[in-house]
N, C-alpha and C. Protein backbone atom coordinates (compact mmCIF):
# COMPACT_ATOMS: atom_id res chain seq x y z
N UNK A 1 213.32 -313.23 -79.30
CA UNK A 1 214.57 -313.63 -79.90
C UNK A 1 215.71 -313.18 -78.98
N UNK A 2 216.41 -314.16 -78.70
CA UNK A 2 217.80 -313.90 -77.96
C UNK A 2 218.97 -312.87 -78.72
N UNK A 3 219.71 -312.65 -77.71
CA UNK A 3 220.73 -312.00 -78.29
C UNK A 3 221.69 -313.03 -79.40
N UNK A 4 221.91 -314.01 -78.99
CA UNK A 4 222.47 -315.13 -79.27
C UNK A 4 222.20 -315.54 -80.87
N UNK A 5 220.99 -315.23 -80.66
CA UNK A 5 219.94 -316.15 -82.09
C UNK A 5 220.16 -314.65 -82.92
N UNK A 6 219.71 -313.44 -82.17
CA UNK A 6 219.79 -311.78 -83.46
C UNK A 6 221.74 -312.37 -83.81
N UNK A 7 222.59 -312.29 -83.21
CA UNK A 7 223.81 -312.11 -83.79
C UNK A 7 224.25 -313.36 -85.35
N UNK A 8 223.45 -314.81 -84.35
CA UNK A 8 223.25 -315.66 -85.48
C UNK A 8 222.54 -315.47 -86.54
N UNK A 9 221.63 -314.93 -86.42
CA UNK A 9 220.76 -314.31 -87.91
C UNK A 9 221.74 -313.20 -88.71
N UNK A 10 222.28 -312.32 -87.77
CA UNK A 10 222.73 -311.44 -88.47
C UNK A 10 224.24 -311.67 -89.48
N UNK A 11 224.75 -312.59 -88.90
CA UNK A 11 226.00 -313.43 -89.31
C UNK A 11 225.91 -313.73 -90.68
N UNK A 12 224.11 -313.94 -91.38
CA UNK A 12 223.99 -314.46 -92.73
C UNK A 12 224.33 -313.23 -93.30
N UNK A 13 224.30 -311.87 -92.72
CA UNK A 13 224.30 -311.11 -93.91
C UNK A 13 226.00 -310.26 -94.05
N UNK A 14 226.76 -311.15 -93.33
CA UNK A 14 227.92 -310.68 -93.09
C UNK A 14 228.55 -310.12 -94.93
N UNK A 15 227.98 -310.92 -95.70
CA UNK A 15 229.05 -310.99 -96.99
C UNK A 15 228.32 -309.64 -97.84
N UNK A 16 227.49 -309.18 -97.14
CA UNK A 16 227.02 -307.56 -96.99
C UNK A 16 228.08 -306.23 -96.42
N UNK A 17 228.04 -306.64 -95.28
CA UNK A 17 229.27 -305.86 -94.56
C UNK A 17 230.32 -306.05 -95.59
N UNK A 18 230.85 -307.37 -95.61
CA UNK A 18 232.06 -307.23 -96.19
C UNK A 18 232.32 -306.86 -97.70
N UNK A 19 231.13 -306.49 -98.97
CA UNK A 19 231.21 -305.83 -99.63
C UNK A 19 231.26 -304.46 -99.49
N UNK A 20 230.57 -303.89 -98.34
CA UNK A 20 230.66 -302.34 -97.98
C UNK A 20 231.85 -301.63 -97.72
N UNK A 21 232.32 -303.03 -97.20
CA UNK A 21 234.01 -302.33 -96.27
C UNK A 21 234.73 -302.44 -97.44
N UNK A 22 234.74 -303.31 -98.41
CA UNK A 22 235.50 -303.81 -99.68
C UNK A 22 235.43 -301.95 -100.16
N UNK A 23 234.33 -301.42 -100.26
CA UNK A 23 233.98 -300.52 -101.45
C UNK A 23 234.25 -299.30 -100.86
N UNK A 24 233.91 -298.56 -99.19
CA UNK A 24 234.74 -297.43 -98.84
C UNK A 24 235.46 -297.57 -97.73
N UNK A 25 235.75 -296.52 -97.33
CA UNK A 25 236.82 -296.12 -96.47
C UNK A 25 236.43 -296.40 -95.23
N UNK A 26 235.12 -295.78 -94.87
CA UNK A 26 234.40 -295.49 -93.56
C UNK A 26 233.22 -295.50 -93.97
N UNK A 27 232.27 -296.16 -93.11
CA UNK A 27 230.71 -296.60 -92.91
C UNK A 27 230.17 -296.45 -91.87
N UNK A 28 228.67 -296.09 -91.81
CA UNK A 28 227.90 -295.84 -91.07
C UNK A 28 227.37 -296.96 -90.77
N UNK A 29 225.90 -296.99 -90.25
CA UNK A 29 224.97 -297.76 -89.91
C UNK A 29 223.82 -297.57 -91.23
N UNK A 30 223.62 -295.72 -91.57
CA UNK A 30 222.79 -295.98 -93.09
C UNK A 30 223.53 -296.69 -94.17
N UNK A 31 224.87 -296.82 -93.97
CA UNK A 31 225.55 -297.45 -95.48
C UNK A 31 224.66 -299.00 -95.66
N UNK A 32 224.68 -299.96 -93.91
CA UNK A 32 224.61 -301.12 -93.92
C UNK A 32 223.19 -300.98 -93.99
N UNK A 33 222.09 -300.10 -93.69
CA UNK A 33 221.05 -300.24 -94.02
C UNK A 33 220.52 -300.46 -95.26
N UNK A 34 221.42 -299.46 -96.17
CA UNK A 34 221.02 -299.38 -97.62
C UNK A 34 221.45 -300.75 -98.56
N UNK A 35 222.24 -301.34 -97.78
CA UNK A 35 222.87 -302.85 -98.60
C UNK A 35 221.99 -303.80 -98.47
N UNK A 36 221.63 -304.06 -96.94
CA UNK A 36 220.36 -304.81 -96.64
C UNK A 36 219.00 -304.73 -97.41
N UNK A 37 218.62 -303.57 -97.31
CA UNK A 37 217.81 -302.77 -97.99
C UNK A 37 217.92 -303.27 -100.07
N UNK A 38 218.85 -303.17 -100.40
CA UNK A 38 219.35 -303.24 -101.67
C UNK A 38 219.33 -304.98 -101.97
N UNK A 39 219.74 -305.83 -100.91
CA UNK A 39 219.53 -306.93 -101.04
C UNK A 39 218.40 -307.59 -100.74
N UNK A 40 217.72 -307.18 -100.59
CA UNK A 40 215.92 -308.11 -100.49
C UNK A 40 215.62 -307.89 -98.71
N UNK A 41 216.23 -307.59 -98.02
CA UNK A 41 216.55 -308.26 -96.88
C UNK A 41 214.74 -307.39 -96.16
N UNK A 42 214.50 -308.10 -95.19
CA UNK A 42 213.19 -307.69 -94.90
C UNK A 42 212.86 -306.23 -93.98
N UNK A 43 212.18 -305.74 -94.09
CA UNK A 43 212.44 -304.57 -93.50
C UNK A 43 212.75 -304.54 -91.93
N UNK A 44 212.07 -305.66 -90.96
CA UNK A 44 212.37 -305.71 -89.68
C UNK A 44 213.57 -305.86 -89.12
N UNK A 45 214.09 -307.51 -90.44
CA UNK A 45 215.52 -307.92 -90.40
C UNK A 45 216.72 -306.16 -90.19
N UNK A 46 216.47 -305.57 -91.17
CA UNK A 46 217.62 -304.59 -91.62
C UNK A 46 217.80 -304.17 -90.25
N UNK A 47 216.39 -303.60 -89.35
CA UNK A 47 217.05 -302.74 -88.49
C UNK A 47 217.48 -303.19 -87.03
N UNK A 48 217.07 -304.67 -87.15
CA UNK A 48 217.89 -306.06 -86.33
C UNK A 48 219.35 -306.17 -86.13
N UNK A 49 219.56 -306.05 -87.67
CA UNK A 49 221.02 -306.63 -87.83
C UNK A 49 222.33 -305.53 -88.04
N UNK A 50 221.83 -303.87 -88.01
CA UNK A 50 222.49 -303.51 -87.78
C UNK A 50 223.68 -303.27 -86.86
N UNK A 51 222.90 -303.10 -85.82
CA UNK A 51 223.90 -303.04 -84.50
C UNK A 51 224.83 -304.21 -84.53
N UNK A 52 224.10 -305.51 -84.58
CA UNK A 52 225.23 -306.53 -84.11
C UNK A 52 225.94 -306.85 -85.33
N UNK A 53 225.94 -306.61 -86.64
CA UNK A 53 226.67 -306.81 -87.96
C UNK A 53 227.90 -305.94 -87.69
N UNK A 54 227.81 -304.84 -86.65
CA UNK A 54 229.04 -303.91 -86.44
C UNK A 54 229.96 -304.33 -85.44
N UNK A 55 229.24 -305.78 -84.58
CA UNK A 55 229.77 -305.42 -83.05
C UNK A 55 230.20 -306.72 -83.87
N UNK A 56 229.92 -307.67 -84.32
CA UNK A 56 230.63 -309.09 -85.62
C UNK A 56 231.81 -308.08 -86.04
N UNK A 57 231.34 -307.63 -86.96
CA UNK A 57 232.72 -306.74 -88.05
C UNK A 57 233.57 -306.25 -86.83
N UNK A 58 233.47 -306.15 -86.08
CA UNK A 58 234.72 -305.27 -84.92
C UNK A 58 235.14 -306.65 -84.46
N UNK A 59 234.57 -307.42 -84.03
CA UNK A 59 234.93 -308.99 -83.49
C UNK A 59 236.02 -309.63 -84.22
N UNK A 60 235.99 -309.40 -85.46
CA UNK A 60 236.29 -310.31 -86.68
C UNK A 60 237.47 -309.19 -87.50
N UNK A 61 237.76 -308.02 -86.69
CA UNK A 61 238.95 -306.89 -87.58
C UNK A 61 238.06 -306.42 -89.02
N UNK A 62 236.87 -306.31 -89.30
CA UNK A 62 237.06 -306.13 -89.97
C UNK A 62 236.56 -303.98 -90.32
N UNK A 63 236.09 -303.87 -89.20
CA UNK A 63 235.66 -303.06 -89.21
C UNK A 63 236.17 -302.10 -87.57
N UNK A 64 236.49 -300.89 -87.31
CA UNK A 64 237.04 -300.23 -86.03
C UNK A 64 236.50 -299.17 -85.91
N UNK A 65 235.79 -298.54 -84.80
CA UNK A 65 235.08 -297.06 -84.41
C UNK A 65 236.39 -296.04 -84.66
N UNK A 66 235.56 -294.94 -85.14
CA UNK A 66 236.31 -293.60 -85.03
C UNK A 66 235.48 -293.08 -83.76
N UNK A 67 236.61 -291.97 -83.46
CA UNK A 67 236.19 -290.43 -82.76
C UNK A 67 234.60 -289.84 -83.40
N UNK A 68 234.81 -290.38 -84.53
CA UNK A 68 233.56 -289.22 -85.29
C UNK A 68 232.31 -290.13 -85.48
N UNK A 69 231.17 -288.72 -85.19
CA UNK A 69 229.97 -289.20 -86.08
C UNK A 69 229.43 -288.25 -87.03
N UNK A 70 228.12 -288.72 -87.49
CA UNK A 70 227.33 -288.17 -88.24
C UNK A 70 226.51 -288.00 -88.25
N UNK A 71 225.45 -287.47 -88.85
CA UNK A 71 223.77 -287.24 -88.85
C UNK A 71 223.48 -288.17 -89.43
N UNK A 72 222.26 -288.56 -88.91
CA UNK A 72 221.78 -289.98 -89.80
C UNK A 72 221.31 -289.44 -91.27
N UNK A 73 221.29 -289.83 -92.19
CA UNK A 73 220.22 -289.75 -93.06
C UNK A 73 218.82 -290.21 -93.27
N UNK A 74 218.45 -291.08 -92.25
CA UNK A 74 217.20 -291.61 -92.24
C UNK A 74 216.61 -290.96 -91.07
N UNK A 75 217.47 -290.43 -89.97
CA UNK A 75 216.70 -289.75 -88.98
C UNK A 75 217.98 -288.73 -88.88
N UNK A 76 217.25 -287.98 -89.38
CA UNK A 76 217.83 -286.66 -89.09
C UNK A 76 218.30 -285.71 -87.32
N UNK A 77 217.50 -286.35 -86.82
CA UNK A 77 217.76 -285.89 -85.10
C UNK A 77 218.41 -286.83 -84.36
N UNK A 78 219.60 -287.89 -85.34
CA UNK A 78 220.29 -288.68 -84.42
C UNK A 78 221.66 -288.71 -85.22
N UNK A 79 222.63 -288.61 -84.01
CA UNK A 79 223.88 -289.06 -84.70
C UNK A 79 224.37 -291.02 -84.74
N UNK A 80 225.04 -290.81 -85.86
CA UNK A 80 225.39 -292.56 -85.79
C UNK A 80 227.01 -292.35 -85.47
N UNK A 81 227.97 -293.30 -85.47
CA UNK A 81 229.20 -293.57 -85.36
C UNK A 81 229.77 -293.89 -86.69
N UNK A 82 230.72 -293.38 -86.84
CA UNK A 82 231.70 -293.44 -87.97
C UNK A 82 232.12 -294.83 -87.91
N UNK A 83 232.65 -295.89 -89.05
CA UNK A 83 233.66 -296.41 -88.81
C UNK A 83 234.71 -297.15 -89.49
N UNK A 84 235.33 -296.96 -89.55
CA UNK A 84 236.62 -297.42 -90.73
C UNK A 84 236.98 -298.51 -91.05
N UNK A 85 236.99 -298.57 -92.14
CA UNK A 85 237.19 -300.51 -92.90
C UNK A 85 238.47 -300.57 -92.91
N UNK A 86 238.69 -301.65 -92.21
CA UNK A 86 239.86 -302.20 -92.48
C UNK A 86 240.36 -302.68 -93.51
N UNK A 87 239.41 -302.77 -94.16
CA UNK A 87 239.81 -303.93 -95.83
C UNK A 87 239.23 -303.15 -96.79
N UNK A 88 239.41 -302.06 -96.66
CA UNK A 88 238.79 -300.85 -97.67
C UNK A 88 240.26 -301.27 -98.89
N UNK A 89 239.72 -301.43 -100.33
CA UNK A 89 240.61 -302.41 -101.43
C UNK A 89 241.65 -300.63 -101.40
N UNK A 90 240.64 -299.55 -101.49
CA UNK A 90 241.47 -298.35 -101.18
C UNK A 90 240.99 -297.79 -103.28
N UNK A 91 242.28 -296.83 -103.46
CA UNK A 91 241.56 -296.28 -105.13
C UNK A 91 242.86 -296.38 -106.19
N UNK A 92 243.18 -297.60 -105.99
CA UNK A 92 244.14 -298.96 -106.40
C UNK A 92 244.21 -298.68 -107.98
């Protein structure tokens, strides 16, 4: 699978991302796992479409890197990247 074809696959699950960013402030890579995950999505798919669902959401404003990371929660011996929603609705 091309790069081309992973970003096009991953594009279906955009309205994923954009409930995540809707709901906090700042997201990881486990947030978008657990949505995928939560939505049926297949287990190979999830860890496909992470990366490029972030490098879309940055493409598209909807999503911007911080300075900071974190410990993963699924792998504990790796840090992920922070990153801040732009369209976070906020605690309105």
């Amino acid at each position: 699978m091309t790069k081309r074809q992973k970003n096009q696959n991953a594009r279906k699950a955009l309205p994923i991302l954009l409930d995540i960013c809707r709901e906090k402030s700042t997201i990881t890579g486990d947030d978008i796992v657990d949505g995928l995950i939560s939505n049926s999505y297949d287990q190979d798919e999830v860890w496909r479409y992470v990366g490029p669902l972030l490098r879309i959401g940055q493409a598209d404003n909807i999503v911007e890197k911080t300075d900071t990371c974190s410990i993963s929660k699924r792998n504990r011996s790796s840090l992920q990247r922070v990153w801040r929603s732009l369209i976070w609705k906020g605690d309105s």
